[in-house]
C-alpha atoms as a PDB file:
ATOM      1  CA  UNK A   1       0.000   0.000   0.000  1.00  0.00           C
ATOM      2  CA  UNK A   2       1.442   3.309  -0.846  1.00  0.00           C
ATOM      3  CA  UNK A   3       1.152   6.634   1.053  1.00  0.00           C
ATOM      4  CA  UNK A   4       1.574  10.175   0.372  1.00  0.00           C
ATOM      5  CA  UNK A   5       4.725  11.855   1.846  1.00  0.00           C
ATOM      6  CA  UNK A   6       3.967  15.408   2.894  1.00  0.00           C
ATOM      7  CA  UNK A   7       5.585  17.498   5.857  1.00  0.00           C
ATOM      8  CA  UNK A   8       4.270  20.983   7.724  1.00  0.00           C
ATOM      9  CA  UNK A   9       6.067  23.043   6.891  1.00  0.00           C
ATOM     10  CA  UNK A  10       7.774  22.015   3.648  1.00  0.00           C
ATOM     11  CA  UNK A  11       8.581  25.027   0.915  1.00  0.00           C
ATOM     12  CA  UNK A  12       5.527  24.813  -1.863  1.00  0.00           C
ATOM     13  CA  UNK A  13       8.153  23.315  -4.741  1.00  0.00           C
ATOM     14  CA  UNK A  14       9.021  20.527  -2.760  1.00  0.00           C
ATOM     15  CA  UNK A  15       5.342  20.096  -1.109  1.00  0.00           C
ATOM     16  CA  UNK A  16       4.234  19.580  -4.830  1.00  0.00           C
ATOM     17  CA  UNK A  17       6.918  17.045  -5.319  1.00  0.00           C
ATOM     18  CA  UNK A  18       6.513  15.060  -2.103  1.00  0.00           C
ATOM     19  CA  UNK A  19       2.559  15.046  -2.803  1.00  0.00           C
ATOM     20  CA  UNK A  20       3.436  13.174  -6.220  1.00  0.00           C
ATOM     21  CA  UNK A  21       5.634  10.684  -4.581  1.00  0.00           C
ATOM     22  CA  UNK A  22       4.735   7.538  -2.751  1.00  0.00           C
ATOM     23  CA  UNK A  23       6.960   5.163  -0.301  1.00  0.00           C
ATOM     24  CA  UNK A  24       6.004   1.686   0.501  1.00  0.00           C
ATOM     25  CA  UNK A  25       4.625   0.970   4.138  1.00  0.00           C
ATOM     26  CA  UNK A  26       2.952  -1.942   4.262  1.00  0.00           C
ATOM     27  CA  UNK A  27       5.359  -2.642   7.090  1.00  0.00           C
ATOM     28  CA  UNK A  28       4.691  -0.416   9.611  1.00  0.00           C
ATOM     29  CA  UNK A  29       7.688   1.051  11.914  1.00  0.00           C
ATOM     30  CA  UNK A  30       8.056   1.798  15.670  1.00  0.00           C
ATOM     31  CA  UNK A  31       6.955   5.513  16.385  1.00  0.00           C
ATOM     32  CA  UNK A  32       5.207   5.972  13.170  1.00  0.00           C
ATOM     33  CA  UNK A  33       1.674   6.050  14.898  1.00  0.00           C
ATOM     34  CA  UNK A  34       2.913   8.844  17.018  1.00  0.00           C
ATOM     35  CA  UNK A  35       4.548  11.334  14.055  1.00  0.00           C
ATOM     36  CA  UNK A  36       1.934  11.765  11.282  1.00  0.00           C
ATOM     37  CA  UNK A  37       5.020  13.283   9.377  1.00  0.00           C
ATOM     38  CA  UNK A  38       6.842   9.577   9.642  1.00  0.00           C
ATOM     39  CA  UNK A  39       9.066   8.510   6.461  1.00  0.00           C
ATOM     40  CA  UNK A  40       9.680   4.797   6.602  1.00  0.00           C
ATOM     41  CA  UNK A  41      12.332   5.767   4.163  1.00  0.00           C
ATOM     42  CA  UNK A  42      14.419   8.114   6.994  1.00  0.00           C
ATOM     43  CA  UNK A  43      14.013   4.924   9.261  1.00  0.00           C
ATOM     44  CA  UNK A  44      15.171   2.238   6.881  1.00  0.00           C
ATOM     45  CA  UNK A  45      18.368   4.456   5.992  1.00  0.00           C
ATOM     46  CA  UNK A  46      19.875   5.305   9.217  1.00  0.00           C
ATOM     47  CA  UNK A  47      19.092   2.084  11.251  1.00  0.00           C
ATOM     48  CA  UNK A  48      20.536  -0.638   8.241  1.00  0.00           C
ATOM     49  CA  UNK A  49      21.122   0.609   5.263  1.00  0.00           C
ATOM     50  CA  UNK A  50      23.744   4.158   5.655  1.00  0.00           C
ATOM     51  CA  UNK A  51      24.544   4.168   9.601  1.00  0.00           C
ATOM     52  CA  UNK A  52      27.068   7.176   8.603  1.00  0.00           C
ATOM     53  CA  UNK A  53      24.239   9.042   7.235  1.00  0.00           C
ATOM     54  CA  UNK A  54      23.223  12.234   8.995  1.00  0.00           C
ATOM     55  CA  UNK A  55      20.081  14.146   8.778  1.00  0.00           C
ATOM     56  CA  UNK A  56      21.126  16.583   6.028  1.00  0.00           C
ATOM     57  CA  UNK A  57      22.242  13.465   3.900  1.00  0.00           C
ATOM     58  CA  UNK A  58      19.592  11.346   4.201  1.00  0.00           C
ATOM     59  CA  UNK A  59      17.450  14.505   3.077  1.00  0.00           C
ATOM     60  CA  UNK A  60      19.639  14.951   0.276  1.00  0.00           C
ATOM     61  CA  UNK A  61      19.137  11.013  -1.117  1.00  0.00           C
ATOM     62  CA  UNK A  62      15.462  11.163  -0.518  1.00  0.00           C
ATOM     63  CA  UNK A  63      15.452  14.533  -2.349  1.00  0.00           C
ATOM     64  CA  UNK A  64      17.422  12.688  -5.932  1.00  0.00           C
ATOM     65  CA  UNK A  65      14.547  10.241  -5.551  1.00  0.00           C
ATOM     66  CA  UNK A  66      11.842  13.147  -5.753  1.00  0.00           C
ATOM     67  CA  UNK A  67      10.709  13.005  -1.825  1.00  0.00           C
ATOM     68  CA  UNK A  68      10.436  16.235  -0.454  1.00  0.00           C
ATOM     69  CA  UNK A  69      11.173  16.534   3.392  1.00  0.00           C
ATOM     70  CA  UNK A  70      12.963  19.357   5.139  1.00  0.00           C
ATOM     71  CA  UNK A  71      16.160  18.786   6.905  1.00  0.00           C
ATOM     72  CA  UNK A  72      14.353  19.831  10.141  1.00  0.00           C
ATOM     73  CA  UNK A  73      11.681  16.946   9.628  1.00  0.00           C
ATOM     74  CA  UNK A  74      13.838  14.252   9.397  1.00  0.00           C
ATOM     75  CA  UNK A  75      16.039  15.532  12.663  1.00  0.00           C
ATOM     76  CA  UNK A  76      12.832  15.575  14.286  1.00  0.00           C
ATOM     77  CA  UNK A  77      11.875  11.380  13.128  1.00  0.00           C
ATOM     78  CA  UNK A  78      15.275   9.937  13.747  1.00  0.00           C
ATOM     79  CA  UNK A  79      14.798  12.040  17.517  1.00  0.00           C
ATOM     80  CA  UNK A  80      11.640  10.272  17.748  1.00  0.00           C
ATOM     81  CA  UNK A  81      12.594   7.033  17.083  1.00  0.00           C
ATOM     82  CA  UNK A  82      15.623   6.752  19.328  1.00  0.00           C
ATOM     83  CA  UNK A  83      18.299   6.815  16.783  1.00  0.00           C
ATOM     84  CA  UNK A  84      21.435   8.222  17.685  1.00  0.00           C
ATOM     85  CA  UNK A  85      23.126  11.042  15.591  1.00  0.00           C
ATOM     86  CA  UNK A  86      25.585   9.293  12.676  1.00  0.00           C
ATOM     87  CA  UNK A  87      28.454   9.376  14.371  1.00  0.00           C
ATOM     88  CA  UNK A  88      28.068   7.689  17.392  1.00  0.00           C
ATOM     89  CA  UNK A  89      25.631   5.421  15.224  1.00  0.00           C
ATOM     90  CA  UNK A  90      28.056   4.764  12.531  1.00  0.00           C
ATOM     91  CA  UNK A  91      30.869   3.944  15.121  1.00  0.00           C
ATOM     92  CA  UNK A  92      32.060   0.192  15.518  1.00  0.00           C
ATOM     93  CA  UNK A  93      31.676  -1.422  18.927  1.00  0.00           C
ATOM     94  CA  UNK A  94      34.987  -3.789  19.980  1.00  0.00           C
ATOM     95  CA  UNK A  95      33.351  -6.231  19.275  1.00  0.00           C
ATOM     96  CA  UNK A  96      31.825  -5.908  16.029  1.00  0.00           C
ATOM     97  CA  UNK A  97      35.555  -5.293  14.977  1.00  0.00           C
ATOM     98  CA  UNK A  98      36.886  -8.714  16.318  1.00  0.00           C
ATOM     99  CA  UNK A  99      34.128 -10.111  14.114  1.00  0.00           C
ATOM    100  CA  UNK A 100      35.035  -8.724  11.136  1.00  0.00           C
ATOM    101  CA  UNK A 101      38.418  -8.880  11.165  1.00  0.00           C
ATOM    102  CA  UNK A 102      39.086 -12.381  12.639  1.00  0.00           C
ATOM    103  CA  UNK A 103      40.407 -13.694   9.784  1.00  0.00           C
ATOM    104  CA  UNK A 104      42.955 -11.268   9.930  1.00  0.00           C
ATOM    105  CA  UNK A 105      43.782 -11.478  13.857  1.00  0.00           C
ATOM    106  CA  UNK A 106      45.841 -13.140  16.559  1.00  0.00           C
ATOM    107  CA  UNK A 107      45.604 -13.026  20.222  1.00  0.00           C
ATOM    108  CA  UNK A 108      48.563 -13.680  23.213  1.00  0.00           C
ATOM    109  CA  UNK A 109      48.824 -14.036  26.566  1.00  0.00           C
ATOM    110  CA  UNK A 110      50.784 -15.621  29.639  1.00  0.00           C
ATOM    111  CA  UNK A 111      49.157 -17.675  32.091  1.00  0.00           C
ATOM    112  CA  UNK A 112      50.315 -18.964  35.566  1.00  0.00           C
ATOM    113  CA  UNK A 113      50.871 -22.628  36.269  1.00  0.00           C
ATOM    114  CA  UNK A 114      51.458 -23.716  40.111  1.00  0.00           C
ATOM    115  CA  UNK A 115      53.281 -27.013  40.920  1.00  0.00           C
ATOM    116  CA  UNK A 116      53.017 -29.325  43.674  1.00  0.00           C
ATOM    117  CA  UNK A 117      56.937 -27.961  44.998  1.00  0.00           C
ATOM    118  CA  UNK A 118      55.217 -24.455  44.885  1.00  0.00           C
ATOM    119  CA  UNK A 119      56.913 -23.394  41.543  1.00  0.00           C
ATOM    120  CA  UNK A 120      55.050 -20.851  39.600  1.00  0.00           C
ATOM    121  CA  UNK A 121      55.735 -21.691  35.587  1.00  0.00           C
ATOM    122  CA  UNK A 122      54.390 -18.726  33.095  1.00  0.00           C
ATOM    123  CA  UNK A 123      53.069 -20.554  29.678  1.00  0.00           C
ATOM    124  CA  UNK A 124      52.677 -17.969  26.804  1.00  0.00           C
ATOM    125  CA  UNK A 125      50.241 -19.083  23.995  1.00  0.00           C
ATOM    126  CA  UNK A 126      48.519 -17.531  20.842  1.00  0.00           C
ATOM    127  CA  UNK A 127      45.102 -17.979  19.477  1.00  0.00           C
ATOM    128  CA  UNK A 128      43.745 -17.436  16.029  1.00  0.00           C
ATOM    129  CA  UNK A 129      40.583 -15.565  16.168  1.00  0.00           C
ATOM    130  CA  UNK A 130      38.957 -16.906  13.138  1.00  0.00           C
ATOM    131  CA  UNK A 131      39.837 -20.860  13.285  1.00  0.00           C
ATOM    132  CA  UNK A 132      40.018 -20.963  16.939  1.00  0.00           C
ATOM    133  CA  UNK A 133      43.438 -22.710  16.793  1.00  0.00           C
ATOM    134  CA  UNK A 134      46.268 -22.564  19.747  1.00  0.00           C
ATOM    135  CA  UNK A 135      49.623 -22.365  19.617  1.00  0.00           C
ATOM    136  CA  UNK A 136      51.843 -22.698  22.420  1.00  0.00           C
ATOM    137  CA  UNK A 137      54.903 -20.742  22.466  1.00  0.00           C
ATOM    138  CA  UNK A 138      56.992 -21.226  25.374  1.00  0.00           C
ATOM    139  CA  UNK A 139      56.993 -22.623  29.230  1.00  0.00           C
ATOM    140  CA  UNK A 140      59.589 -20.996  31.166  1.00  0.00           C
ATOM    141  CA  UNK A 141      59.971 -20.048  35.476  1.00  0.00           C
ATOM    142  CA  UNK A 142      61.492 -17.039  34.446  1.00  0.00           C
ATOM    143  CA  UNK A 143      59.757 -14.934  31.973  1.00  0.00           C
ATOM    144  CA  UNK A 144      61.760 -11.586  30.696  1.00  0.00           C
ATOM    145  CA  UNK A 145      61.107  -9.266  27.824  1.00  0.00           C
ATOM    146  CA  UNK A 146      63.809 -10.958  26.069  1.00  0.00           C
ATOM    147  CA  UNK A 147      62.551 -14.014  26.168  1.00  0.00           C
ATOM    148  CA  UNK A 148      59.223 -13.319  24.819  1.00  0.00           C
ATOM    149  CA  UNK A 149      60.949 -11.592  22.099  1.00  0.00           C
ATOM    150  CA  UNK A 150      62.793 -14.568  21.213  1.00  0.00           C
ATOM    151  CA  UNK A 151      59.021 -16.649  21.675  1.00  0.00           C
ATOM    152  CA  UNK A 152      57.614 -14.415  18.941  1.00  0.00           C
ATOM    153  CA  UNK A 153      60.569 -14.997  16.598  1.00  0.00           C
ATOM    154  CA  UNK A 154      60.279 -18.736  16.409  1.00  0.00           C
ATOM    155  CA  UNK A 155      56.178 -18.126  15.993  1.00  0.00           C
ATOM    156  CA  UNK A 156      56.374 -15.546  13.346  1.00  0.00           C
ATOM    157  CA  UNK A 157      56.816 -17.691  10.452  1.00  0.00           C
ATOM    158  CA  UNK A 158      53.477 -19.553  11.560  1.00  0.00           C
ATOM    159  CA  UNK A 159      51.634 -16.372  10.939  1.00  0.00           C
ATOM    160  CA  UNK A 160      53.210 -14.916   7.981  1.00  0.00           C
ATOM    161  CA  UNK A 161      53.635 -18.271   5.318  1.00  0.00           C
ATOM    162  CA  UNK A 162      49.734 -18.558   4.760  1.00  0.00           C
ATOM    163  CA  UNK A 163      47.620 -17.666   2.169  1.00  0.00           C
ATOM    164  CA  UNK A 164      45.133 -15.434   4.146  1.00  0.00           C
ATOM    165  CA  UNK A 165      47.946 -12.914   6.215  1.00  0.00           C
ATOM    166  CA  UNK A 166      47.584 -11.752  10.001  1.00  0.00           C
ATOM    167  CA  UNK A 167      46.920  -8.367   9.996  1.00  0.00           C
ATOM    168  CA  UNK A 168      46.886  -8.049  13.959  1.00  0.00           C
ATOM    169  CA  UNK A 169      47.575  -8.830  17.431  1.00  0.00           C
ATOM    170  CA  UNK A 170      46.369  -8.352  20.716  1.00  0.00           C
ATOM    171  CA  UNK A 171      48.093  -8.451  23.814  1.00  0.00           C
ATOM    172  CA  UNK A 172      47.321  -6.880  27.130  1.00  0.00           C
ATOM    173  CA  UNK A 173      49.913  -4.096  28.496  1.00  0.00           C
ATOM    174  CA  UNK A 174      51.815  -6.881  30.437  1.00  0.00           C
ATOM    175  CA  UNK A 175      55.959  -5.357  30.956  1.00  0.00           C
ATOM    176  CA  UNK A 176      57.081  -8.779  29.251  1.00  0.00           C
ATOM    177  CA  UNK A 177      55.442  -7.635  26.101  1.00  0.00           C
ATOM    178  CA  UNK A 178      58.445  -5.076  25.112  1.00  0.00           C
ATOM    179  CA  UNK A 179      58.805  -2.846  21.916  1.00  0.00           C
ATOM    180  CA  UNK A 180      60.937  -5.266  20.716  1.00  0.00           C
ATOM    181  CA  UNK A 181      58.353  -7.787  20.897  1.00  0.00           C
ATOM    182  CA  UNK A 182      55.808  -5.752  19.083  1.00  0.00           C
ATOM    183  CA  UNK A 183      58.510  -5.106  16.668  1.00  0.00           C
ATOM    184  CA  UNK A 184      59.326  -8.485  15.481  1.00  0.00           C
ATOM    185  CA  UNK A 185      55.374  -8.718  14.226  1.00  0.00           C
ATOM    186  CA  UNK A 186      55.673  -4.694  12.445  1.00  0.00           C
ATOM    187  CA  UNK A 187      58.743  -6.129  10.250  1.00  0.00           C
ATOM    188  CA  UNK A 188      56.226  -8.553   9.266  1.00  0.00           C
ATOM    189  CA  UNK A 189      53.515  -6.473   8.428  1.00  0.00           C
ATOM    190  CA  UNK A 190      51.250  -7.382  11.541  1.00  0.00           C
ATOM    191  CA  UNK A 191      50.497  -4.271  13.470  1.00  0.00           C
ATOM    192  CA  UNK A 192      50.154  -4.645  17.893  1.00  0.00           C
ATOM    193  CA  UNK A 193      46.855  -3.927  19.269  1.00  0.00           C
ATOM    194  CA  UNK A 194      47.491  -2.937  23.081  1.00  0.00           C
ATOM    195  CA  UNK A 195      44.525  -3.979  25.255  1.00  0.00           C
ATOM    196  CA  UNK A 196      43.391  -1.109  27.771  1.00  0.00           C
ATOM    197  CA  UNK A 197      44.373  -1.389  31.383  1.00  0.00           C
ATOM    198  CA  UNK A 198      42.510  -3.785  33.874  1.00  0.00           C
ATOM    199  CA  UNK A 199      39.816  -4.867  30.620  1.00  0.00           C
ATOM    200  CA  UNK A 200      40.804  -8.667  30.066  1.00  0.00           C
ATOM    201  CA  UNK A 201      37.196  -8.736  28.098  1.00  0.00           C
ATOM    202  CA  UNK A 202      38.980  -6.741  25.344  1.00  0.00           C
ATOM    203  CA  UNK A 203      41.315 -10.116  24.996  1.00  0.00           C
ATOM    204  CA  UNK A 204      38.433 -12.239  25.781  1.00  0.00           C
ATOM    205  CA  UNK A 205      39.126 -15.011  22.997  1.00  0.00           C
ATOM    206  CA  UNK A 206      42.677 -15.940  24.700  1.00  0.00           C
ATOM    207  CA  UNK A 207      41.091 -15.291  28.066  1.00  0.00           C
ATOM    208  CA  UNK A 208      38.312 -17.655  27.696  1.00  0.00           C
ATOM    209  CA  UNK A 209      40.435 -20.654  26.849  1.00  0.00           C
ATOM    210  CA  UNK A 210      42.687 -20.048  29.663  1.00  0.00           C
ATOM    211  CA  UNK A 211      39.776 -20.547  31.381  1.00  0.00           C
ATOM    212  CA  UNK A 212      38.679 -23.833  29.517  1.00  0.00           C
ATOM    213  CA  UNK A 213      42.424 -25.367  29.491  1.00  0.00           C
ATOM    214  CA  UNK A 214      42.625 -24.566  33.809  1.00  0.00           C
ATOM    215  CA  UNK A 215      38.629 -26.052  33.783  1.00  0.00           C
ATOM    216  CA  UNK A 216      39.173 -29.014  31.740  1.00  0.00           C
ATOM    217  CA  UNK A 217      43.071 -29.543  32.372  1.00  0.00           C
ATOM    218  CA  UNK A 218      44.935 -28.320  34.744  1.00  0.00           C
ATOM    219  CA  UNK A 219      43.050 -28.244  37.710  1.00  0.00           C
ATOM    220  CA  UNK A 220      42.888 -31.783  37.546  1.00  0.00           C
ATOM    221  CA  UNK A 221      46.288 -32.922  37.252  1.00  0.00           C
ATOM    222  CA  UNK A 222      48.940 -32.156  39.461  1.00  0.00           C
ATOM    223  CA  UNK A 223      51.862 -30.629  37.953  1.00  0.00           C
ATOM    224  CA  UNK A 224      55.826 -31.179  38.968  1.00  0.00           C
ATOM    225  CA  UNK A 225      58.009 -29.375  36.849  1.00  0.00           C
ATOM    226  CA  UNK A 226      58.669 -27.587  33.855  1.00  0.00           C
ATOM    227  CA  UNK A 227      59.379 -30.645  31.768  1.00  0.00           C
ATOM    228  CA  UNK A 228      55.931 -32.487  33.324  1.00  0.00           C
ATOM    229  CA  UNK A 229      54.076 -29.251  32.183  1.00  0.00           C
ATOM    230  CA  UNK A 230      55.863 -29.210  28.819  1.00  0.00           C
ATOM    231  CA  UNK A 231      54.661 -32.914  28.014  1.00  0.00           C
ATOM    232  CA  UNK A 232      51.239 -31.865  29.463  1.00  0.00           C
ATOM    233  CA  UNK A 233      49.871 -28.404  27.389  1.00  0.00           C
ATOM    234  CA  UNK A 234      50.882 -30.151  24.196  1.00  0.00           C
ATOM    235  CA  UNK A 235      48.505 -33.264  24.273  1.00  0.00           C
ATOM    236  CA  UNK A 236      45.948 -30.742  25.564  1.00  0.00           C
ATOM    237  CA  UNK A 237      46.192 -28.486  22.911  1.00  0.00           C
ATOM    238  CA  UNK A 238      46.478 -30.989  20.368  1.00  0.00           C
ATOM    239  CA  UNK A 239      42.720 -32.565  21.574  1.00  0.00           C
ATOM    240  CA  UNK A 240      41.542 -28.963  21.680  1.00  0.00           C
ATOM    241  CA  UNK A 241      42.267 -28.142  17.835  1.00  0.00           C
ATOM    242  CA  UNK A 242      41.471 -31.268  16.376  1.00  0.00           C
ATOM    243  CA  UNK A 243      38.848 -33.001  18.425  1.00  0.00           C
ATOM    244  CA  UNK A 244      37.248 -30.547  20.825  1.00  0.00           C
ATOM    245  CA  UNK A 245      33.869 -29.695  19.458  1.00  0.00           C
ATOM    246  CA  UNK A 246      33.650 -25.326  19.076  1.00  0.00           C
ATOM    247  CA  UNK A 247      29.934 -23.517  19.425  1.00  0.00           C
ATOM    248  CA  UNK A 248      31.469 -20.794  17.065  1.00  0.00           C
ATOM    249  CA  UNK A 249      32.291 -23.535  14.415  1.00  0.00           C
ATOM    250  CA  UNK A 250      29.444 -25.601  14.651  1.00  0.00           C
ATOM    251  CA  UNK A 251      30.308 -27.814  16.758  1.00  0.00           C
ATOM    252  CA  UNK A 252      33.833 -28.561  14.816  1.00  0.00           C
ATOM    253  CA  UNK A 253      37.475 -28.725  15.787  1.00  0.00           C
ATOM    254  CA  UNK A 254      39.748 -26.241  14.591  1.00  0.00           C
ATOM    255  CA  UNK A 255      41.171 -29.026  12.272  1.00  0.00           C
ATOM    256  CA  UNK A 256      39.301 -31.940  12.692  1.00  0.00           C
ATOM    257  CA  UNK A 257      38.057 -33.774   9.952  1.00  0.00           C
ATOM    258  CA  UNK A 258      34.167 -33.394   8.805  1.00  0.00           C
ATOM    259  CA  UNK A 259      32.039 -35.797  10.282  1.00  0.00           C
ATOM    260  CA  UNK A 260      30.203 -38.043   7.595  1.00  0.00           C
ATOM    261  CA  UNK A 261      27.101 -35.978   6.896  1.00  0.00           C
ATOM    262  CA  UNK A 262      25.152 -39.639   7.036  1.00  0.00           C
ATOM    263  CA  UNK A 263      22.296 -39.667   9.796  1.00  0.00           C
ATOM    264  CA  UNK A 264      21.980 -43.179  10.009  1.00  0.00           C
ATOM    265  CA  UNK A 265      22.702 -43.954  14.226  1.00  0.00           C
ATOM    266  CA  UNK A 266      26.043 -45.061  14.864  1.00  0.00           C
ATOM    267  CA  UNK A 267      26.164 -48.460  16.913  1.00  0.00           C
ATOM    268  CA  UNK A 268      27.617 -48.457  20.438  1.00  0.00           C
ATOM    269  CA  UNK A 269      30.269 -51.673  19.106  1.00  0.00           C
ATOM    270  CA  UNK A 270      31.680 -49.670  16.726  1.00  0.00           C
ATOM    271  CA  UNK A 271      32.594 -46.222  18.730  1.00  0.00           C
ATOM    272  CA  UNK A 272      35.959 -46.387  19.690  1.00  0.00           C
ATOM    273  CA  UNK A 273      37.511 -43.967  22.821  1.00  0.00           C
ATOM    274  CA  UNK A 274      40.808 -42.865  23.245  1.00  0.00           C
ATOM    275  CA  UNK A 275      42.630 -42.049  26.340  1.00  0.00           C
ATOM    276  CA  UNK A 276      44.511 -39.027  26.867  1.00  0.00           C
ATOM    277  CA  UNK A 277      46.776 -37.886  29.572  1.00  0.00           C
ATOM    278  CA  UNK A 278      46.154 -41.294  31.712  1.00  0.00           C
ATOM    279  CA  UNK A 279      42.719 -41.052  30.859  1.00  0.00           C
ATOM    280  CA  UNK A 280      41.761 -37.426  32.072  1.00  0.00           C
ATOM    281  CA  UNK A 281      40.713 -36.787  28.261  1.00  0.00           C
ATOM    282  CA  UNK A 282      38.554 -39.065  26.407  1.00  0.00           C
ATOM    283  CA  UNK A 283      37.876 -39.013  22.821  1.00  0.00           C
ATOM    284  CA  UNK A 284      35.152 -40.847  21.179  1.00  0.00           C
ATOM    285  CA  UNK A 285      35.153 -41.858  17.376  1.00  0.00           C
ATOM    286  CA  UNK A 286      33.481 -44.432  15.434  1.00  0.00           C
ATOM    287  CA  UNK A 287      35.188 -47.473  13.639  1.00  0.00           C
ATOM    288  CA  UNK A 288      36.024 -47.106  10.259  1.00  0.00           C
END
C-alpha cells in the first residue's frame, strides 16, 4: 500500500513534489503512529542501510529520488525514534571489529601454572581468532622481555607463510610484552593492538580458553616441573584443535576432519575412545 509523503512546513516546490511521490509501508515502523510526518524511508536508511548518514544526507538522497522533506523533519523522526546522531551510530563497537576482522587477527597471553613444589611456571600461547586454533609458544619459570621476544621470533613464520595474512595482534599491556616484541610482528607487516588497562574482556578469545584449558586440564592434574608441564599443554592443545567440538564452528574442531554428513545412528560396538593424559581426556570416534 502506498502513502503520500507530505511534511508541515515544507517550501511549496518541494510540497508539490513530495505530494506526487509515494513510499512503501505496508510494514509499519516503531513511532510511526505517534509522528503523522513519519518517512519509513528516513528509518530504513539510518538504522541498516547508511549508519554514517546524517540528517542533512539522508534529506539529500530522498530529495534525488523526488521526496520532499525538510532537513528539520527528518532531525525531528530519527529524535523520535531513538536513533542516535551518525556518528556515534556509525561507530564500531569492539566487538563488532573482532568479528570482522578475525580472519585477519591473533591473540597472546601468559598464564600462571602452580606445581606441587610451589613453583610458579608462566606458559605464553597464541590464538587465532577466526579458526580458533592454539599455539603454544613457550613454558619458562622465568619470563623476561627478552625471552618473549625470542618466543615471537620462532612463531612468526606460523603467521606470515599462509595464504590469508595476520593483519593483527592483541596483547594486554603486560611489561614482558616489550617494543621489541611488538617489533618483530611490524617487520612482518602485523600491526600490535594494546589492550586497555585492567579490561581482560577486550582479549576475551585468549582469556576464555585459559579458562577452559585450567577447567578441563589443569586443575585436575597435578603438575611437577617444567618438563611435566611441557609434556602436558601439548597433548591438551592438540585434543583442543582437532577433536574438541567449538559452538562458534558448529560444533567442529579447529582441524578436525568433517564428520560423515550420514544420519543413520552409529552403533555403540563400533565407537571407539581414546585415552589421553592417563585417561583425564577421552575421545570418542566411530570405527572405520
Amino acid at each position: 500500500m502506498g502513502q503520500f509523503v507530505r511534511a508541515a512546513g515544507d517550501d511549496p516546490p518541494l510540497a508539490s513534489v513530495a505530494a506526487r511521490t509515494t513510499v512503501d509501508v505496508s510494514a509499519p515502523l516503531a513511532g510511526q503512529a505517534s509522528n503523522g510526518r513519519w518517512c519509513p524511508c528516513v528509518d530504513r536508511a539510518a538504522r541498516a542501510g547508511e549508519p554514517d548518514w546524517g540528517y542533512r544526507r539522508i534529506q539529500g538522497e530522498l530529495a534525488r529520488l523526488g521526496v520532499g522533506i525538510a532537513a528539520s523533519t527528518v532531525w525531528s523522526i530519527l529524535q523520535q525514534a531513538g536513533i542516535d546522531p551518525a556518528p556515534r551510530r556509525s561507530s564500531e563497537t569492539w566487538r563488532e571489529f573482532l568479528r570482522s576482522q578475525a580472519s585477519g587477527i591473533v591473540a597472546c597471553d601468559f598464564f600462571t601454572v602452580d606445581t606441587v613444589l610451589f613453583r610458579r611456571l608462566y606458559a605464553l600461547v597464541f590464538i587465532e581468532l577466526a579458526t580458533r586454533q592454539v599455539y603454544l609458544a613457550g613454558i619458562t619459570a622465568n619470563p623476561t622481555g627478552e625471552w618473549a621476544t625470542q618466543q615471537a621470533r620462532n612463531m612468526i613464520e606460523t603467521f606470515v607463510e599462509r595464504t590469508e595474512p595476520i593483519r593483527f595482534l592483541i596483547h594486554d599491556r603486560d611489561s614482558k610484552f616489550t617494543a621489541a616484541f611488538d617489533e618483530v610482528f611490524r617487520t612482518e607487516g602485523i600491526r600490535t593492538i594494546r589492550t586497555p588497562v585492567r579490561a581482560p574482556r577486550a582479549n576475551a578469545f585468549v582469556e576464555r580458553w585459559i579458562g577452559t584449558v585450567r577447567r578441563e586440564c589443569l586443575d585436575r592434574i597435578l603438575i611437577v616441573n617444567r618438563r611435566h608441564l611441557e609434556r602436558v599443554l601439548p597433548v591438551y592443545i592438540r585434543h583442543y584443535n582437532e577433536h574438541r567440538p567449538h559452538r562458534s564452528l558448529d560444533q567442529q574442531p579447529p582441524l578436525g576432519e568433517p564428520p560423515p554428513e550420514s544420519k543413520a545412528v552409529v552403533a555403540l560396538d563400533r565407537v571407539r575412545r581414546r585415552d589421553a593424559l592417563g585417561g583425564l581426556i577421552h575421545e570418542y570416534k566411530a570405527a572405520a
